[in-house]
N, C-alpha and C. Protein backbone atom coordinates (compact mmCIF):
# COMPACT_ATOMS: atom_id res chain seq x y z
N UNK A 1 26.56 27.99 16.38
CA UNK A 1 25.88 28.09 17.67
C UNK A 1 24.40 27.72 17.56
N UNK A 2 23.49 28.02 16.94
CA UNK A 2 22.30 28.27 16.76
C UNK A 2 22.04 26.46 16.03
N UNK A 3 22.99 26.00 15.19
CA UNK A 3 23.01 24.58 14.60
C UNK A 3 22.70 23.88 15.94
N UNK A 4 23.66 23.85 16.80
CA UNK A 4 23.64 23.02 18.38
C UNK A 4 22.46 23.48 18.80
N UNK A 5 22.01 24.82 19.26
CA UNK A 5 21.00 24.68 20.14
C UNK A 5 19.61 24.35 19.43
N UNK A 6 19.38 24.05 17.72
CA UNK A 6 18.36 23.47 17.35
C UNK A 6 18.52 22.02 17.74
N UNK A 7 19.66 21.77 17.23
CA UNK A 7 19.75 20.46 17.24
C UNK A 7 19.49 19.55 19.38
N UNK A 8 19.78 20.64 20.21
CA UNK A 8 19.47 20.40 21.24
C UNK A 8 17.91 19.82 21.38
N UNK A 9 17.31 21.15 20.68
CA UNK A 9 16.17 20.92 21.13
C UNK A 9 15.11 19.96 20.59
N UNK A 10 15.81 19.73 19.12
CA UNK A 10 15.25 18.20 18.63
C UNK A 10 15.30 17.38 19.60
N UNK A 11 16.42 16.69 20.11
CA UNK A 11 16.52 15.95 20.82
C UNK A 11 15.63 15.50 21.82
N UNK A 12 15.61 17.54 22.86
CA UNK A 12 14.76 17.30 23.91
C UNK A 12 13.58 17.42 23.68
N UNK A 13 12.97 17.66 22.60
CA UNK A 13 11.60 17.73 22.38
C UNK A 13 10.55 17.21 21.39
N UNK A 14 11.77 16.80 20.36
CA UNK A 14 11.01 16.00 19.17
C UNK A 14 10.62 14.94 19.54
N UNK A 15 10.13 14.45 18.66
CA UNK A 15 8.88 13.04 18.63
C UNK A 15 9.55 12.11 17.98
N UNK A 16 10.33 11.32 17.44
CA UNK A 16 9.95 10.34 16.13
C UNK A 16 9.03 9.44 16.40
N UNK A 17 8.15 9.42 15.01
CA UNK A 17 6.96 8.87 15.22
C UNK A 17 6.96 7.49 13.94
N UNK A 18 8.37 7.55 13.38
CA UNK A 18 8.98 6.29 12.98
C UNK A 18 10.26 6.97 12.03
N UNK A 19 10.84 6.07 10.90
CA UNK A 19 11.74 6.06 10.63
C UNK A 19 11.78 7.22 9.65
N UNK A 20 10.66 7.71 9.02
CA UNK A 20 10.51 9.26 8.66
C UNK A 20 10.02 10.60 8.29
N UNK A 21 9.01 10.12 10.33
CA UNK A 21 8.44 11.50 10.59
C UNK A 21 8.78 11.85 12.04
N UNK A 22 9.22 13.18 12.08
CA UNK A 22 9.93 13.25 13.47
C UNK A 22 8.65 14.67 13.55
N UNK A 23 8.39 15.02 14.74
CA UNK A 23 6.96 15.64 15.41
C UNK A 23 8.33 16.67 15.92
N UNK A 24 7.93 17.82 15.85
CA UNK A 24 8.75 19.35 16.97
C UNK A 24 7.68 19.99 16.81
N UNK A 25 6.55 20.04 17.08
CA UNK A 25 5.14 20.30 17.00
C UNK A 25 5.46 21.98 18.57
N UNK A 26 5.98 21.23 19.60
CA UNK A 26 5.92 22.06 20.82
C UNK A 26 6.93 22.84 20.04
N UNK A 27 7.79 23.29 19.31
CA UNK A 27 8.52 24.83 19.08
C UNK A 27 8.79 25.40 17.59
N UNK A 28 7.81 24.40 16.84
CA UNK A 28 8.08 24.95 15.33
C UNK A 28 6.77 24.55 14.54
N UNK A 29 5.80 23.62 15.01
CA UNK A 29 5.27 23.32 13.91
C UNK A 29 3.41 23.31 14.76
N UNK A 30 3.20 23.86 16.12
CA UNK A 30 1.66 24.13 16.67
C UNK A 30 1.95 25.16 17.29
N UNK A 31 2.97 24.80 18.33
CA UNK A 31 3.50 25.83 19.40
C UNK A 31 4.68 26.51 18.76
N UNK A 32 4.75 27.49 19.55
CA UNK A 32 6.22 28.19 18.05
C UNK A 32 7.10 28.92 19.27
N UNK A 33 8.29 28.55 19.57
CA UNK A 33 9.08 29.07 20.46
C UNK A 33 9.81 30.40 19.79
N UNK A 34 9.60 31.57 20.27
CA UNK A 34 10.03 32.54 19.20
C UNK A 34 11.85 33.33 19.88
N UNK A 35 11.95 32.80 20.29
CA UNK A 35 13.29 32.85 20.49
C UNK A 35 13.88 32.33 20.09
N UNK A 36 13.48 30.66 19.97
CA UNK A 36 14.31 29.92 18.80
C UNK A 36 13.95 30.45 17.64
N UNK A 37 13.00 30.66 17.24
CA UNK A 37 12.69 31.10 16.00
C UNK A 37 13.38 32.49 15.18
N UNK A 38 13.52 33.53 16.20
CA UNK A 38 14.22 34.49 15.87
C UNK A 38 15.56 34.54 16.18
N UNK A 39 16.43 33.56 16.83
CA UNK A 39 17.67 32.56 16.10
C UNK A 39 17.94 32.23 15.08
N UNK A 40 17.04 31.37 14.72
CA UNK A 40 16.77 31.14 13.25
C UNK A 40 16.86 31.86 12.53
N UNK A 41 15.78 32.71 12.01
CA UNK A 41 15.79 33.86 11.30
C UNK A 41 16.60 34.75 11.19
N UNK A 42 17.73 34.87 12.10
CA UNK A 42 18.92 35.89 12.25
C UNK A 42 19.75 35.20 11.31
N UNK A 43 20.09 33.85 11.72
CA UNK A 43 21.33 32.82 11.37
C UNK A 43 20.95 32.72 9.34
N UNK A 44 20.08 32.53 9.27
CA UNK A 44 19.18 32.92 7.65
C UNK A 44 19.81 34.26 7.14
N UNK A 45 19.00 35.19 7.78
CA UNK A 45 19.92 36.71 7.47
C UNK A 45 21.11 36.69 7.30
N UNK A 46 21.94 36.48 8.10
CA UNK A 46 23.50 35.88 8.41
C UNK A 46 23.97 35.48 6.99
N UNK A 47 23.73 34.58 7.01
CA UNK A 47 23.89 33.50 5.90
C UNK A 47 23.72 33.90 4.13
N UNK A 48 22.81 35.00 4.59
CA UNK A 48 22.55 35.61 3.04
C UNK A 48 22.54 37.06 2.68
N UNK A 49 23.02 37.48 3.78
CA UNK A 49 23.05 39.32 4.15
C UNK A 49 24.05 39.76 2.65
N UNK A 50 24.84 39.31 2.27
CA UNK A 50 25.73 39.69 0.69
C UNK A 50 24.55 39.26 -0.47
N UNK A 51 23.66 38.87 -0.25
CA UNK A 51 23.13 38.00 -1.68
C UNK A 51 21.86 38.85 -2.20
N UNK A 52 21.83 40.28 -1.76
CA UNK A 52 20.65 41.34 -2.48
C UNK A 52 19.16 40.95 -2.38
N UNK A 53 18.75 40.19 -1.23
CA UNK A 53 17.67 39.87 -0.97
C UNK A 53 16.38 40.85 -1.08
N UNK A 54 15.52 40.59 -1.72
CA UNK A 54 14.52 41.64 -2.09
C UNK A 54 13.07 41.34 -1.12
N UNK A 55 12.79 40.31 -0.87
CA UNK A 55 11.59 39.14 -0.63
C UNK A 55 12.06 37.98 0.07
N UNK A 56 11.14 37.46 0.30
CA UNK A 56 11.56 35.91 1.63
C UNK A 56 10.40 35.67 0.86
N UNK A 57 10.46 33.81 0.56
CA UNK A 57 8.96 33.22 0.21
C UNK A 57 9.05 32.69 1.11
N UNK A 58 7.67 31.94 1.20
CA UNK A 58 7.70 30.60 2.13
C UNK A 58 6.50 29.58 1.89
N UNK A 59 6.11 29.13 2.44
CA UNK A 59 4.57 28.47 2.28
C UNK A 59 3.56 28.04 4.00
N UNK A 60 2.28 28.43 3.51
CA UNK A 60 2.06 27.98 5.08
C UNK A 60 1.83 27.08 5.50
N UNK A 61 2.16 26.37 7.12
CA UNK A 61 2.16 28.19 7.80
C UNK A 61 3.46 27.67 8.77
N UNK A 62 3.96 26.55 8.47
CA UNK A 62 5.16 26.49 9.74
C UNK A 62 6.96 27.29 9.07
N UNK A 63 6.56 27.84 7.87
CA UNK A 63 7.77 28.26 7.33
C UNK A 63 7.74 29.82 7.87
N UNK A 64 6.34 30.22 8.23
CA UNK A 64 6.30 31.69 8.15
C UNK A 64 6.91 32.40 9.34
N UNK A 65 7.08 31.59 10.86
CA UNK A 65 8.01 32.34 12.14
C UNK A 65 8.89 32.33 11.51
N UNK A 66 9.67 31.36 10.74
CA UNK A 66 11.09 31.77 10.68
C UNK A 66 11.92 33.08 9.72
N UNK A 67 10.52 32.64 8.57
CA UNK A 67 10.83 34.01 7.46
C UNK A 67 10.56 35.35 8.30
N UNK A 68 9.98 35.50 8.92
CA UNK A 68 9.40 36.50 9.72
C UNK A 68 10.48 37.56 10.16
N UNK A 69 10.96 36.08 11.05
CA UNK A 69 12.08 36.70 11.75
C UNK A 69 13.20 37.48 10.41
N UNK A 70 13.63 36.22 9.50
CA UNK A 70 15.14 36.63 8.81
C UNK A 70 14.65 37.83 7.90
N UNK A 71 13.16 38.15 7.91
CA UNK A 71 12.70 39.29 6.74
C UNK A 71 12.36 40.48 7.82
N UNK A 72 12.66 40.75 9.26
CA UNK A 72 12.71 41.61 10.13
C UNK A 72 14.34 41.90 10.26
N UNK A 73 14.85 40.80 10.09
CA UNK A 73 17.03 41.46 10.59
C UNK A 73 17.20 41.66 8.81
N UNK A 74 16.43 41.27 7.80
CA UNK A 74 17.41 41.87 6.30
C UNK A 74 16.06 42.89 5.87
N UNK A 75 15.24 43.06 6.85
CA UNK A 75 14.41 44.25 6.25
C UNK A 75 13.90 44.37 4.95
N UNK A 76 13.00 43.23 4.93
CA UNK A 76 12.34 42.73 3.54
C UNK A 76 10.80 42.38 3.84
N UNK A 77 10.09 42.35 3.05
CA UNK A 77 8.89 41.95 3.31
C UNK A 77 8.76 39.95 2.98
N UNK A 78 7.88 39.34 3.46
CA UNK A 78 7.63 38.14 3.57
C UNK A 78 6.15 37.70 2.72
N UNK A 79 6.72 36.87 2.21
CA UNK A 79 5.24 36.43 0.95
C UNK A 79 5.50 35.20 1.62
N UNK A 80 4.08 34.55 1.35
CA UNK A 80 3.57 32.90 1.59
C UNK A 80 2.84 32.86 0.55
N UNK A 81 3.19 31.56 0.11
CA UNK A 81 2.41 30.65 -0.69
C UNK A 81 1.19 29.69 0.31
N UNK A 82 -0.05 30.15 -0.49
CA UNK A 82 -1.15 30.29 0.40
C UNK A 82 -1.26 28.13 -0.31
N UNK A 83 -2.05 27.97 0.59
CA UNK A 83 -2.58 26.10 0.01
C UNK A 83 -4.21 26.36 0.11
N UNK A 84 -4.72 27.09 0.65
CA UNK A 84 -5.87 26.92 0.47
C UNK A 84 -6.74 28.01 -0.49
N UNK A 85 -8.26 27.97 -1.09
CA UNK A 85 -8.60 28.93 -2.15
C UNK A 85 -8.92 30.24 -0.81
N UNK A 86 -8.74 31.08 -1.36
CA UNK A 86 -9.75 32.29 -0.88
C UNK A 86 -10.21 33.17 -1.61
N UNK A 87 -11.38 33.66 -1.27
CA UNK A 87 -12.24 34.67 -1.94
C UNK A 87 -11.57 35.83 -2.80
N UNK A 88 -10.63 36.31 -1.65
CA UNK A 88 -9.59 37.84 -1.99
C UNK A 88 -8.36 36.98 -2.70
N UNK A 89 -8.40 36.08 -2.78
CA UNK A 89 -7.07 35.47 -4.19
C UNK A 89 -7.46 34.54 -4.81
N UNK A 90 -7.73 35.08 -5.99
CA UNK A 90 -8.39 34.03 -6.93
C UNK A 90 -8.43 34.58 -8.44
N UNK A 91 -7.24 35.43 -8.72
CA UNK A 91 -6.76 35.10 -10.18
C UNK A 91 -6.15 36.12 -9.81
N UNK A 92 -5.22 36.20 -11.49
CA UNK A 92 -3.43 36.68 -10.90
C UNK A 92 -2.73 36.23 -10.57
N UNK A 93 -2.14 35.04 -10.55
CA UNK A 93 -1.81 34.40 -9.35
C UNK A 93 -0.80 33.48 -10.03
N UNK A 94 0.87 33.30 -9.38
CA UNK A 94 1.51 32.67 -9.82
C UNK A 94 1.24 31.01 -8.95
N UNK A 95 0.87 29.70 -9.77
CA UNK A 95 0.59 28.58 -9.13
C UNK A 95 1.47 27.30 -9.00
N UNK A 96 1.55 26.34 -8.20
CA UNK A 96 1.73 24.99 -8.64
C UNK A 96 1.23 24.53 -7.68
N UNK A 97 1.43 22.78 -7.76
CA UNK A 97 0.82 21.89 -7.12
C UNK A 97 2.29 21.52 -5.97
N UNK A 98 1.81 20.96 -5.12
CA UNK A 98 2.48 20.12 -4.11
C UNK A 98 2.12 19.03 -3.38
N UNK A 99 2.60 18.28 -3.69
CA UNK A 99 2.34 17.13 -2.80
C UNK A 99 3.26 16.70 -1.25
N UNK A 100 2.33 16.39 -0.52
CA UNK A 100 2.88 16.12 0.79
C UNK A 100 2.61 14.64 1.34
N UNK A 101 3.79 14.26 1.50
CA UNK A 101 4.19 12.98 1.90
C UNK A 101 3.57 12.63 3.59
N UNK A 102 3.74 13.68 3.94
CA UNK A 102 3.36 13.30 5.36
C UNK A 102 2.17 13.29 5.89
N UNK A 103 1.40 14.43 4.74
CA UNK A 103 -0.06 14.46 5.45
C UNK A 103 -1.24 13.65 4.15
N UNK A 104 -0.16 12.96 2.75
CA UNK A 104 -0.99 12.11 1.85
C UNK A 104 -1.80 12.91 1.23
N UNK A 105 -1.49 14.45 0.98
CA UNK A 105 -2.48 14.93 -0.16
C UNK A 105 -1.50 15.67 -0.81
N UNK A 106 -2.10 16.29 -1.94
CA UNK A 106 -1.95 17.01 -3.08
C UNK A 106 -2.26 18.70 -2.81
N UNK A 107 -1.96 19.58 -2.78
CA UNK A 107 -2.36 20.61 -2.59
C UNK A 107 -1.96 21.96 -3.77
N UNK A 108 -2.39 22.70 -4.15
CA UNK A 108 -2.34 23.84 -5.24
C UNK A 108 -1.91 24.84 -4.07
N UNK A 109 -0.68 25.60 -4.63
CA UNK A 109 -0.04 26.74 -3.86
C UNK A 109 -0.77 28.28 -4.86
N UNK A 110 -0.69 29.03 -4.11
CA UNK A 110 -0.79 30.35 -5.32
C UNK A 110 0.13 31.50 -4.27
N UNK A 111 0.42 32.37 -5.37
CA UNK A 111 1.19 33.63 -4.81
C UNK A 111 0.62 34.53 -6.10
N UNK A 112 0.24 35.59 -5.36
CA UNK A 112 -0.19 36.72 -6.10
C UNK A 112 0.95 37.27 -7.26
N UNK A 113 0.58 37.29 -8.15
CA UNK A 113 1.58 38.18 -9.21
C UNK A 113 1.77 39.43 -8.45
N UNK A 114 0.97 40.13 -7.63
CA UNK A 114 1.74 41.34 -7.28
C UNK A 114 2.69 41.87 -6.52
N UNK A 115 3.10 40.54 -5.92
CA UNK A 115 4.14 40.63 -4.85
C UNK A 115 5.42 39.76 -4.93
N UNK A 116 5.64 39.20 -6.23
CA UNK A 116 6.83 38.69 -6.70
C UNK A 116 7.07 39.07 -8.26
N UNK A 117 8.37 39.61 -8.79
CA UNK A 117 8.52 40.19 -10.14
C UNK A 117 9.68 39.64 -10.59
N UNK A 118 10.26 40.16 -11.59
CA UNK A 118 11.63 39.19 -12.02
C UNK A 118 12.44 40.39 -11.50
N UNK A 119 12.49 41.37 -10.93
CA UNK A 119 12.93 42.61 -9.96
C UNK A 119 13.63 42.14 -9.09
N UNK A 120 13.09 40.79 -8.50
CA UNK A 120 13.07 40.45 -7.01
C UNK A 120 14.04 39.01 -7.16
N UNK A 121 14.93 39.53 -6.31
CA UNK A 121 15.71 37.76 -5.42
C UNK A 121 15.43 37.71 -4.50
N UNK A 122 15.02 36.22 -4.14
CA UNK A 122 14.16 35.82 -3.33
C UNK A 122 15.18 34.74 -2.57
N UNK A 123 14.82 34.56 -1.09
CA UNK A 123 15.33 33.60 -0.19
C UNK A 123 14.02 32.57 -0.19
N UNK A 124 13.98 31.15 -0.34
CA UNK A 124 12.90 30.57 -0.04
C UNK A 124 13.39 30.15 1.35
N UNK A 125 12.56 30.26 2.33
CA UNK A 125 12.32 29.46 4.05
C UNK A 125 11.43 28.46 4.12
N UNK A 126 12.16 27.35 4.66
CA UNK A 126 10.75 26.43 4.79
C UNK A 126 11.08 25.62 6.34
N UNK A 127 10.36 24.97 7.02
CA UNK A 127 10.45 24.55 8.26
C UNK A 127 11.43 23.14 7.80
N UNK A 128 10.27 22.21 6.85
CA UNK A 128 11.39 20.94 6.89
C UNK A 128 11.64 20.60 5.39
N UNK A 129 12.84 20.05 5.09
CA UNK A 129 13.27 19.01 3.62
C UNK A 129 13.24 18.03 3.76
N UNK A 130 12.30 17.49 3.02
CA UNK A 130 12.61 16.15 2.88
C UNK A 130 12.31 15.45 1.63
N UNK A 131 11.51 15.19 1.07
CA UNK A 131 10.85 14.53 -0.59
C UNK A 131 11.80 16.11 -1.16
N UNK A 132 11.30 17.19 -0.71
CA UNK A 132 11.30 18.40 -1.50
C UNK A 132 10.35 18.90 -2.59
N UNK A 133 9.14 18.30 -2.04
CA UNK A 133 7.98 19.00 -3.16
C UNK A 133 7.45 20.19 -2.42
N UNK A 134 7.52 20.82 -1.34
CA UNK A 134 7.40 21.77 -1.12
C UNK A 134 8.43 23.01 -1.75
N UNK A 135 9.55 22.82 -1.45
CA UNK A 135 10.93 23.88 -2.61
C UNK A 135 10.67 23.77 -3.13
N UNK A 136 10.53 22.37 -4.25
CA UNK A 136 10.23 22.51 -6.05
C UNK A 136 8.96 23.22 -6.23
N UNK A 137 7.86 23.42 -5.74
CA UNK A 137 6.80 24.25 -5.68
C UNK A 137 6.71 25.66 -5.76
N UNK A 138 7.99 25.81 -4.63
CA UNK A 138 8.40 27.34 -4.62
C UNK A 138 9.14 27.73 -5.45
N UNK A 139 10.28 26.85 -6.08
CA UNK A 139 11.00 27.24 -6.67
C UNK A 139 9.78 27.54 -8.37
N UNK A 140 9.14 26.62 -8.41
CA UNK A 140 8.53 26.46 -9.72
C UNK A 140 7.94 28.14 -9.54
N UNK A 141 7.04 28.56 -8.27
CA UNK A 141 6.33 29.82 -8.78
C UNK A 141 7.35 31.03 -8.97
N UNK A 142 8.67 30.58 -8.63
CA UNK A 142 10.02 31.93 -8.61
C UNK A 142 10.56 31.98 -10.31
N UNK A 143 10.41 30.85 -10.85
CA UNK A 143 10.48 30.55 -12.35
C UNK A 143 9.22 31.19 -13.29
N UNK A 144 7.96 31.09 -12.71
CA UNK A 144 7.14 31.79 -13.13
C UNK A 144 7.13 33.25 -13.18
N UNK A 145 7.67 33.85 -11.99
CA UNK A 145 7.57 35.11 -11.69
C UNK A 145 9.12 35.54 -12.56
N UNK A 146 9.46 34.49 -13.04
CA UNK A 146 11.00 35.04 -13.86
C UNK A 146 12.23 35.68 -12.56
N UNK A 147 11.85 35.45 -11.35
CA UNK A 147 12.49 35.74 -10.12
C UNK A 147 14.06 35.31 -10.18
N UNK A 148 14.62 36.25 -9.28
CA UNK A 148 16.05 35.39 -8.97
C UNK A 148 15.79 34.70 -7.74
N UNK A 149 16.64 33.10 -7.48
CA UNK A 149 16.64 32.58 -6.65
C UNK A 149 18.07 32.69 -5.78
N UNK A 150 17.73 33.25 -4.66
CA UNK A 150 19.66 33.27 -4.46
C UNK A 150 19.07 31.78 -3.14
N UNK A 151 18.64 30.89 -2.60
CA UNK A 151 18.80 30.09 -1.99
C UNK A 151 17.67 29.61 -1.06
N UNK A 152 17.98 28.64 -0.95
CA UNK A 152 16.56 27.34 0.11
C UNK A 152 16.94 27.72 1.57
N UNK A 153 16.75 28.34 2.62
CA UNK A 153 16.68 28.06 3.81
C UNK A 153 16.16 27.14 4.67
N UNK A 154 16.80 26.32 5.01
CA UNK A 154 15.73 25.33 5.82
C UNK A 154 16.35 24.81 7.36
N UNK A 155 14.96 25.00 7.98
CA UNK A 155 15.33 24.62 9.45
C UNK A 155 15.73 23.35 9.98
N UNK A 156 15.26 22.63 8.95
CA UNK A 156 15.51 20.85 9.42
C UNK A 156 15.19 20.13 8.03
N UNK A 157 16.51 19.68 7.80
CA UNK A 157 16.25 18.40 7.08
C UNK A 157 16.65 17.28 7.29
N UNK A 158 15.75 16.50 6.45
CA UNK A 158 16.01 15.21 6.51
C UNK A 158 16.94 14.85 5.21
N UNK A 159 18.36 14.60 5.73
CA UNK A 159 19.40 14.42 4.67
C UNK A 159 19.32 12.77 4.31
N UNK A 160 18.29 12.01 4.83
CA UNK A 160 18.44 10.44 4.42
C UNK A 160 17.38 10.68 3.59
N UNK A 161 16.39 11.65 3.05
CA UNK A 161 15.53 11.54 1.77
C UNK A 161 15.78 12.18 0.71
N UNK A 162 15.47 12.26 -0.18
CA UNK A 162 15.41 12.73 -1.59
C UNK A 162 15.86 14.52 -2.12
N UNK A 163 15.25 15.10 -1.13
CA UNK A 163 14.87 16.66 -1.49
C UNK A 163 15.72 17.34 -1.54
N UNK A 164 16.74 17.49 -0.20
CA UNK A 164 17.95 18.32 -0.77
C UNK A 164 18.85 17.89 -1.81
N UNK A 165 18.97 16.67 -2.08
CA UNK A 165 19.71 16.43 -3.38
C UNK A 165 19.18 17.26 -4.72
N UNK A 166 17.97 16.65 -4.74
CA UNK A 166 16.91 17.06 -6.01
C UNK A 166 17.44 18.37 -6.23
N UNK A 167 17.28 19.43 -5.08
CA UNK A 167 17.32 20.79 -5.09
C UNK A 167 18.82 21.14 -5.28
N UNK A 168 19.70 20.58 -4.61
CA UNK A 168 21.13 20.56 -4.57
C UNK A 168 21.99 20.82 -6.44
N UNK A 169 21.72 19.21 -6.86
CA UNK A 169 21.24 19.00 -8.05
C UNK A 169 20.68 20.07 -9.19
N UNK A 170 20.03 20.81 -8.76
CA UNK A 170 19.49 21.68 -9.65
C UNK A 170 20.59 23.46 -9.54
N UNK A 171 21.23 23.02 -8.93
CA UNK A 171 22.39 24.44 -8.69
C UNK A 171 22.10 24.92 -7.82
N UNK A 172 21.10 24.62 -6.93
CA UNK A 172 20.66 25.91 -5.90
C UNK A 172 21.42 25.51 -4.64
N UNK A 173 21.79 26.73 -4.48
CA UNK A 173 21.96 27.06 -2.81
C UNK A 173 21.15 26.62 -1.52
N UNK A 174 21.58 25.45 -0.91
CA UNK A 174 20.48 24.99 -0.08
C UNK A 174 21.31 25.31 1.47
N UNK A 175 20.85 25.80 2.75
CA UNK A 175 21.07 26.32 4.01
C UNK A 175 20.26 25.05 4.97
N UNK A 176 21.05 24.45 5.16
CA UNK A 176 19.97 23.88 6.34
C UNK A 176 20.80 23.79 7.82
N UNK A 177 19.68 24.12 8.47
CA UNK A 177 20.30 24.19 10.25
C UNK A 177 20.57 23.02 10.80
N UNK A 178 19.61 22.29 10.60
CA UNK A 178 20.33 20.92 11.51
C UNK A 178 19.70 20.02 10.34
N UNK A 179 20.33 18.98 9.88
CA UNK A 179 20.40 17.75 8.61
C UNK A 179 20.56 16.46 9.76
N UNK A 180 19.38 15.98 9.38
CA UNK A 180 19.19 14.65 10.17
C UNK A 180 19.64 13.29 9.09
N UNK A 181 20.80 13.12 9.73
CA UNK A 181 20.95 11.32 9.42
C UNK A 181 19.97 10.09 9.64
N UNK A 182 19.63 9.93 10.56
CA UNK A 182 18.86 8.82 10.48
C UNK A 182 17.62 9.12 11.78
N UNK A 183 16.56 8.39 11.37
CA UNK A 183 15.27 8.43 12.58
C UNK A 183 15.12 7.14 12.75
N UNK A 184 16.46 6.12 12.97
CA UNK A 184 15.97 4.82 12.81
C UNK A 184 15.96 4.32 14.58
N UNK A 185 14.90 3.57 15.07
CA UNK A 185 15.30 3.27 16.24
C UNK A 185 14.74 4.15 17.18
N UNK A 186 13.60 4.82 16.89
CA UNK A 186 13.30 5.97 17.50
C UNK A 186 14.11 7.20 18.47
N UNK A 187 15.52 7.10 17.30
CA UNK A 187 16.59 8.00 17.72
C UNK A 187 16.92 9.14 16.65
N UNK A 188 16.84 10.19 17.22
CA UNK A 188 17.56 11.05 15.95
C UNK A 188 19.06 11.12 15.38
N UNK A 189 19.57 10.94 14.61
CA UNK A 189 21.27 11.16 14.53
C UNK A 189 21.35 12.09 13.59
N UNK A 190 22.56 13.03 13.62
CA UNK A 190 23.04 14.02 12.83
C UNK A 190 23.68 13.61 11.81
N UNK A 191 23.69 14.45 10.78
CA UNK A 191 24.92 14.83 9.80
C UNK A 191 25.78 15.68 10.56
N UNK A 192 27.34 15.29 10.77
CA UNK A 192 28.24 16.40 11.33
C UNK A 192 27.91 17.45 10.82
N UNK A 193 28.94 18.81 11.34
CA UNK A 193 28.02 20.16 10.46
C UNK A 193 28.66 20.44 9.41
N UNK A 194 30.09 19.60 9.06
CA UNK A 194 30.47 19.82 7.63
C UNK A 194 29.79 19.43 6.27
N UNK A 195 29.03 18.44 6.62
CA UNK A 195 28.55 18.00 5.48
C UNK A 195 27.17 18.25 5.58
N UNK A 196 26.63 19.64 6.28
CA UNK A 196 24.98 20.22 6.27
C UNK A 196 25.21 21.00 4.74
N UNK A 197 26.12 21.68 4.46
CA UNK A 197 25.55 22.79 3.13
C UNK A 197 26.28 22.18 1.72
């Protein structure tokens, strides 16, 4: 249910702004529709309510409505991986780098050692897949923290690039809501929903 009505609202509201960057800026990524969002976040819960979830990661800041939500229905607290320095975090700190394809920089993630342990299985949430240097980022600081990973949540991917394989590939459990086939033509097309997980 929740697959269709994202995938609705791609349709009616996304951007493609070529063959692979699609804009949902109005309900996930400036403006944040929180009804879809706490859809989302249920369908996440849903999805992983058997798997002993301790923690939700994410990174900011368009991953954080959705963790929000699925770490309010499995009653967990929500960590972000911060990208920028701040004063109050600045050692301790589990790190890596990420690079982003879409906005052409490099960025250093950190997460406090005190809020991820090897105690903890963790759900990572992220808004979109695509290269997947944002997951491998997360996944890298869940390896640091000696963490369990029980799985990638993701709201939208892009199944014609690289990332969910990479991640796929590596054993993990990847969730995605709506898996985009192609942005060619300034059209979106699906992956049917058998072949999303």
């Amino acid at each position: 249910m929740i697959m269709k009505l994202l995938q609705e609202e791609i349709i009616k509201n996304g951007k493609v702004l070529s063959e692979n960057v699609l804009k949902v800026d109005t309900f996930l990524n400036h403006q944040i529709d929180p009804v879809l969002m706490q859809a989302i976040g249920n369908e996440f819960a849903a999805r992983y309510k058997d798997a002993g979830i301790t923690k939700i990661l994410t990174i900011e800041s368009s991953g954080i409505a959705p963790s929000m939500f699925a770490g309010l229905t499995l009653g967990v607290p929500v960590v972000f991986a911060r990208k920028r320095k701040s004063l109050t975090l600045s050692d301790n700190l589990f790190t890596s780098k990420v690079h982003s394809f879409t906005k052409g920089e490099t960025n250093d993630i950190s997460v406090s050692k005190d809020f991820i342990s090897k105690e903890d299985t963790v759900l990572i949430i992220d808004d979109f897949l695509a290269n997947g240097q944002a997951a491998l980022g997360l996944l890298e600081i869940l390896d640091q923290a000696e963490a369990n990973t029980a799985g990638v949540g993701i709201v939208i991917e892009k199944g014609f690039q690289p990332g969910g394989k990479l991640i796929r590939d590596k054993g993990i459990r990847v969730d995605s809501l709506a898996n985009i086939k192609s942005l060619a033509n300034g059209k979106v097309e699906f992956f049917e929903e058998e072949t999303v997980r």
